[in-house]
Protein backbone atom coordinates (compact mmCIF):
# COMPACT_ATOMS: atom_id res chain seq x y z
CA UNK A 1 25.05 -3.89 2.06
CA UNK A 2 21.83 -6.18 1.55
CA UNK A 3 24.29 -9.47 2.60
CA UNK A 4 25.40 -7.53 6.05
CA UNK A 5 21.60 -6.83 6.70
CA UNK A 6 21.08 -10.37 6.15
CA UNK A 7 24.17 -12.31 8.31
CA UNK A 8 22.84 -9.66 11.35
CA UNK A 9 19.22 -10.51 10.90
CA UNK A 10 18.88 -13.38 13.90
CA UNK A 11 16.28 -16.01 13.12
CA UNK A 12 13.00 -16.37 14.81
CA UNK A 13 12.59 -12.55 14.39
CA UNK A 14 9.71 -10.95 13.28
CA UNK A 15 8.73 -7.31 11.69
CA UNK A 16 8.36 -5.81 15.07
CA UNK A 17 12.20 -6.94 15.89
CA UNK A 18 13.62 -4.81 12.81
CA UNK A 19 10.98 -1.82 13.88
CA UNK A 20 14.50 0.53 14.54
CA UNK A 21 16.08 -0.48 11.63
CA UNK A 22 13.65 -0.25 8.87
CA UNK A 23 13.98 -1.15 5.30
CA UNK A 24 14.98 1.19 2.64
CA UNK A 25 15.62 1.52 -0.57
CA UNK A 26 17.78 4.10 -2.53
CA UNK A 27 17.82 4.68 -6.08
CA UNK A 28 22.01 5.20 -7.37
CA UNK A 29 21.85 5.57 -10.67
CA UNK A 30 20.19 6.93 -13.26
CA UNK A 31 20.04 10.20 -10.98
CA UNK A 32 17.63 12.96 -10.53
CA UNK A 33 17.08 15.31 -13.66
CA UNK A 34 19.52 12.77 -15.73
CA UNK A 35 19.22 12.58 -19.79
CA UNK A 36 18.74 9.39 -20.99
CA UNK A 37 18.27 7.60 -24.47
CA UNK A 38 14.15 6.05 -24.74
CA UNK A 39 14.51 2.40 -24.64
CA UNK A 40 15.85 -0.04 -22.20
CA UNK A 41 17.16 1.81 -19.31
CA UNK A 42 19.56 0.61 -16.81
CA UNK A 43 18.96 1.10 -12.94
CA UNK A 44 20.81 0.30 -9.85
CA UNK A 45 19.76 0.77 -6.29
CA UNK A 46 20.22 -0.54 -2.94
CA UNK A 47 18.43 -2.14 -0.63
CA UNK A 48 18.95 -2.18 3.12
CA UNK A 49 17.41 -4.07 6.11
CA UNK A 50 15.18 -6.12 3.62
CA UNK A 51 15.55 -9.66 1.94
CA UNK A 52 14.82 -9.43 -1.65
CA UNK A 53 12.62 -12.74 -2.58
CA UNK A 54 11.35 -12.94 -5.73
CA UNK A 55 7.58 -12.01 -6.30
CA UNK A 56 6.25 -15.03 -8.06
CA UNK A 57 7.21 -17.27 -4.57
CA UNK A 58 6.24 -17.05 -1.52
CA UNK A 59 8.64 -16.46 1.68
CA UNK A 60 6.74 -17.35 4.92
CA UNK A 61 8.88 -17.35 7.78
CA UNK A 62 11.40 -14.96 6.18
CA UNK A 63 12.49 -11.85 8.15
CA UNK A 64 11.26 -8.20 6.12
CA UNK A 65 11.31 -9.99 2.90
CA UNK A 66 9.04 -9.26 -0.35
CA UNK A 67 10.54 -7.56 -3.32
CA UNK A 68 10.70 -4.01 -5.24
CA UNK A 69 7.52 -2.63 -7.23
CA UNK A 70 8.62 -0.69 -10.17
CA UNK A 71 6.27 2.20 -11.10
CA UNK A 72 6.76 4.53 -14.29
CA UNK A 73 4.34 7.73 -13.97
CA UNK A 74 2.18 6.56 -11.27
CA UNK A 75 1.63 3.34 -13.22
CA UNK A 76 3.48 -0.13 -11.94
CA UNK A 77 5.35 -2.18 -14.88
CA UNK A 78 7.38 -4.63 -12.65
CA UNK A 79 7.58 -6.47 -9.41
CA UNK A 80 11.55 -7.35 -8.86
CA UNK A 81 13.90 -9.25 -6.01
CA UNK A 82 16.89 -7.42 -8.10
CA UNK A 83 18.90 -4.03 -7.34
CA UNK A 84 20.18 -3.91 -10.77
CA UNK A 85 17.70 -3.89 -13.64
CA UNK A 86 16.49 -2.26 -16.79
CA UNK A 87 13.39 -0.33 -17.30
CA UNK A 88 11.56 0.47 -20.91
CA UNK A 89 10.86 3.99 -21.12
CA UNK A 90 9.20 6.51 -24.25
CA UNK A 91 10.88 9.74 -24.57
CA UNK A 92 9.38 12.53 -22.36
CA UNK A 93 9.63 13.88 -18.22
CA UNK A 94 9.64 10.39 -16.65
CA UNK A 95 9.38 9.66 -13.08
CA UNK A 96 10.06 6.52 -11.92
CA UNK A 97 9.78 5.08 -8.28
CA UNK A 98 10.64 2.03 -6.83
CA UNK A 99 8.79 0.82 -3.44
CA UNK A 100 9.35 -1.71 -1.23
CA UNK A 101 6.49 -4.73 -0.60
CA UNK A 102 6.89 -7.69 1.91
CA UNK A 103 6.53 -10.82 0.32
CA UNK A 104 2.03 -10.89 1.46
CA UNK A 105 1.55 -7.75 -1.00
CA UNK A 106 1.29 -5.01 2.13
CA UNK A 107 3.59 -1.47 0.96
CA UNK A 108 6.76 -1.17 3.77
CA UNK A 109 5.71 1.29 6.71
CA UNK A 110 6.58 4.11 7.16
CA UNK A 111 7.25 4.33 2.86
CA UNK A 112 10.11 2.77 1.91
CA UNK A 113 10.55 4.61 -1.16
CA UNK A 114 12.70 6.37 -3.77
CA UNK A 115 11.89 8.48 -7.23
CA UNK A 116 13.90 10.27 -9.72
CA UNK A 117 12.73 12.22 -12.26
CA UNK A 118 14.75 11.98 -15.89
CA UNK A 119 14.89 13.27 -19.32
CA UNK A 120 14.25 10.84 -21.85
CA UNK A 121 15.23 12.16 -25.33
């Protein structure tokens, strides 16, 4: 899905040009209320109308690019340009969200956004 947003993106466009197609991103798996073993975590999501650039470069000039902030109970432990990816987590209720940031730092408007809660035993 992320390549197709990408081949229809034209060049020379800017934010405002993707304004009625705007970015999301949708958590796939772990889902919502899942049991999972504390430790290293596997996620996958997906990403649409949004090139994921990694965090640690800079991608002037790039159509709605930046990358995906990784938050575990309100508190960010990653920045990532990946849709599949493994998170550390303690045993407890865990919620973990994953938002959307263009490449300058500024959160995706309206929220481009997705949580599930889980079970980690």
């Amino acid at each position: 899905m992320l390549l197709f947003a990408l081949a229809c993106t034209p060049d020379g466009a800017d934010r405002a040009d993707t304004a009625d197609a705007q970015p999301m991103v949708t958590i796939l798996c772990p889902a919502e209320e899942d049991v999972v073993t504390a430790g290293s975590v596997a996620f996958s999501a997906v990403v649409d109308n949004f090139n994921l650039v990694d965090p640690k470069h800079s991608a002037e000039g790039e159509v709605a690019s930046g990358f995906i902030r990784v938050s575990v109970d309100g508190a960010e432990v990653d920045r990532l340009a990946l849709t599949q990816f493994h998170v550390e987590l303690e045993a407890g209720a865990r919620v973990v969200q994953l938002q959307l940031f263009y490449d300058d730092g500024d959160a995706v408007e309206p929220g481009a956004v997705d949580s599930v809660t889980l079970d980690v035993q």
